[in-house]
N, C-alpha and C. Protein backbone atom coordinates (compact mmCIF):
# COMPACT_ATOMS: atom_id res chain seq x y z
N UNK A 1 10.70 -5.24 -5.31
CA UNK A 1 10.43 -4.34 -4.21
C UNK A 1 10.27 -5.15 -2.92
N UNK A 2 11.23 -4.57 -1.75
CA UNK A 2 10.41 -5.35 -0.70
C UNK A 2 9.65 -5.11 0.27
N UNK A 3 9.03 -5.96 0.69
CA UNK A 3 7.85 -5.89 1.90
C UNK A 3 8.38 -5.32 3.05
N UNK A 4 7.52 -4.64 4.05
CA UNK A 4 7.68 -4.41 5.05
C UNK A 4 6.96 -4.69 6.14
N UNK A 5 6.95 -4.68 7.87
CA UNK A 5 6.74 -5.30 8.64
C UNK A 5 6.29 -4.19 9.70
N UNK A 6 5.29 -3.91 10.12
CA UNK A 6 4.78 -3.28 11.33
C UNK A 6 4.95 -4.71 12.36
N UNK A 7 5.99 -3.44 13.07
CA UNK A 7 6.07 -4.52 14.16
C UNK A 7 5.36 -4.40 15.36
N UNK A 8 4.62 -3.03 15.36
CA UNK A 8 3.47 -2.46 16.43
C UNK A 8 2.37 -4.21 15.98
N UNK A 9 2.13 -4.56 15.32
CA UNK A 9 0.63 -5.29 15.01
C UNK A 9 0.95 -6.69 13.93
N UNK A 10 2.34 -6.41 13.02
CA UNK A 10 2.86 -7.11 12.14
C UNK A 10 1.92 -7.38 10.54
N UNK A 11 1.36 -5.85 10.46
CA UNK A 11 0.81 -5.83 9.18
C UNK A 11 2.01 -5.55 8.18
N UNK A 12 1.69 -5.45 6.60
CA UNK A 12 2.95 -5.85 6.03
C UNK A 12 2.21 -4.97 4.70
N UNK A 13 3.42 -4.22 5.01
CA UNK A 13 3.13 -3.35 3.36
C UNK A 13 3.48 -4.17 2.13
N UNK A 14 2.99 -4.19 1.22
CA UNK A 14 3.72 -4.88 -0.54
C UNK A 14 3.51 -3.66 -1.13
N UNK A 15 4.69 -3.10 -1.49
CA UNK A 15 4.95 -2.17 -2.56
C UNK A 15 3.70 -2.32 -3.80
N UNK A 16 3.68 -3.93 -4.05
CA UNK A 16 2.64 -4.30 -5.14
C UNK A 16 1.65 -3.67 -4.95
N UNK A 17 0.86 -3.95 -3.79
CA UNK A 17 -0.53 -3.22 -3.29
C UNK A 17 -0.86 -2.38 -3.24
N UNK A 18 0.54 -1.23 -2.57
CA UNK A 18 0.13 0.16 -2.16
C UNK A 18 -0.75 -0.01 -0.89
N UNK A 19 -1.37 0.97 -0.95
CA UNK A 19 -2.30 1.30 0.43
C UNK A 19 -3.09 1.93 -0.30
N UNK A 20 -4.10 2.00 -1.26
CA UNK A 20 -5.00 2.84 -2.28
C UNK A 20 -6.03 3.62 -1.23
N UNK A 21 -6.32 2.91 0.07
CA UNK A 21 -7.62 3.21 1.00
C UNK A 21 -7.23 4.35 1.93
N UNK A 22 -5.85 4.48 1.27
CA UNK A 22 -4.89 5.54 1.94
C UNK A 22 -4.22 6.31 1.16
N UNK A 23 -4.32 6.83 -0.05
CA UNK A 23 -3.40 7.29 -0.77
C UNK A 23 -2.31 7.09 -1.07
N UNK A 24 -2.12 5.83 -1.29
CA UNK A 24 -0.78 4.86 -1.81
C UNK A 24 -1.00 4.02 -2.61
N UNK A 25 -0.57 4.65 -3.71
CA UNK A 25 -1.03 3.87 -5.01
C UNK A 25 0.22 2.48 -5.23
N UNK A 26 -0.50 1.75 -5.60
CA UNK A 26 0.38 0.35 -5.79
C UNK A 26 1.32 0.89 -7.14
N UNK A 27 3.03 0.10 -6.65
CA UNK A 27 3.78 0.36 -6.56
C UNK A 27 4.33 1.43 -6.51
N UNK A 28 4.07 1.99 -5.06
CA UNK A 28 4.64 2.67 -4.42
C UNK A 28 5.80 2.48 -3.68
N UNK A 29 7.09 2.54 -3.71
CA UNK A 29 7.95 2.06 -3.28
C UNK A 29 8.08 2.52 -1.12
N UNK A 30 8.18 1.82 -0.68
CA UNK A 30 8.47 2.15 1.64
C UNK A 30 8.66 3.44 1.42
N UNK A 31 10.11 3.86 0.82
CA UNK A 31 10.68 4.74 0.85
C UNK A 31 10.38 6.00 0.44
N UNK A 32 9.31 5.57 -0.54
CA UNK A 32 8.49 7.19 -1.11
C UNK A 32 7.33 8.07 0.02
N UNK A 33 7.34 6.33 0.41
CA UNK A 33 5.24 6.84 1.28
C UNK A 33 5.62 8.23 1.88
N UNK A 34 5.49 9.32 2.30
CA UNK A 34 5.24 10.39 2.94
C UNK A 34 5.23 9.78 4.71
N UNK A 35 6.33 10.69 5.18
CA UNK A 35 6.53 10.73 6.78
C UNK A 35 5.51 10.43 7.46
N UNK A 36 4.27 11.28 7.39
CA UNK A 36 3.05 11.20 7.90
C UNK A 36 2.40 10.23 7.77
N UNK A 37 2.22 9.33 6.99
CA UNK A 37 1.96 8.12 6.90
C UNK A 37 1.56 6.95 7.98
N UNK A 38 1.21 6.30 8.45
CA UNK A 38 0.50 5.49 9.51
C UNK A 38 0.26 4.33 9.43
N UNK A 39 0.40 2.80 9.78
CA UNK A 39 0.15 1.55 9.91
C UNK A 39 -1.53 1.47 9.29
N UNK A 40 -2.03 1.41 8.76
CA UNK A 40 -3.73 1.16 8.45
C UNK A 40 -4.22 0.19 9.43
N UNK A 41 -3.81 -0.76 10.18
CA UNK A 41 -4.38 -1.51 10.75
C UNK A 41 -4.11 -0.92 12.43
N UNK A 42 -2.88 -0.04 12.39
CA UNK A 42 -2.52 0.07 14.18
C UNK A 42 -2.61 1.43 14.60
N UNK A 43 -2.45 2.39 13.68
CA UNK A 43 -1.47 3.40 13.35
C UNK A 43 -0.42 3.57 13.89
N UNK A 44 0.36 3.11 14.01
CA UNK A 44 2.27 3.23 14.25
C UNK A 44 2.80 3.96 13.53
N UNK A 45 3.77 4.65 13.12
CA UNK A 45 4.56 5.64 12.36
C UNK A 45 5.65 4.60 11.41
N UNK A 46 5.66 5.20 10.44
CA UNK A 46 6.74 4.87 9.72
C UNK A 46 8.06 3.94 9.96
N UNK A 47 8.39 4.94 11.19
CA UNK A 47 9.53 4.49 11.91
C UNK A 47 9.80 2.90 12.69
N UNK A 48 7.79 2.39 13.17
CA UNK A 48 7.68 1.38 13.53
C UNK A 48 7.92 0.03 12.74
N UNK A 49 8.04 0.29 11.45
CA UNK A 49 8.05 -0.52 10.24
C UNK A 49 10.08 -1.15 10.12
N UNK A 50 9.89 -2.03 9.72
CA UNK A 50 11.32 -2.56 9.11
C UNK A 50 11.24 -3.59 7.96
N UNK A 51 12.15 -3.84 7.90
CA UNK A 51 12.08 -4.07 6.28
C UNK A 51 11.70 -6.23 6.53
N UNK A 52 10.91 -6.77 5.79
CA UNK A 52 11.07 -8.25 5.33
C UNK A 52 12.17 -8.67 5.30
């Protein structure tokens, strides 16, 4: 799975991790997370993200 890159702040999703403190259970694949979804550290949108 690969990582991804907020480029608002440059926090970095791992599929491995998930976002659990957010309702993203580890291995959760970028592509599943739900639209609504948000940077945890910036909140940026989805859209702000690109791939590792």
């Amino acid at each position: 799975m690969e990582k991804w890159i907020c480029e608002v702040c440059g926090y970095v999703y791992d599929p491995k991790q998930g976002d659990p403190d957010n309702g993203i259970e580890p291995g959760t694949p970028f592509e599943a997370i739900p639209e609504d979804w948000v940077c945890p550290e910036c909140g940026a949108g989805k859209e702000d993200f690109v791939k590792q």
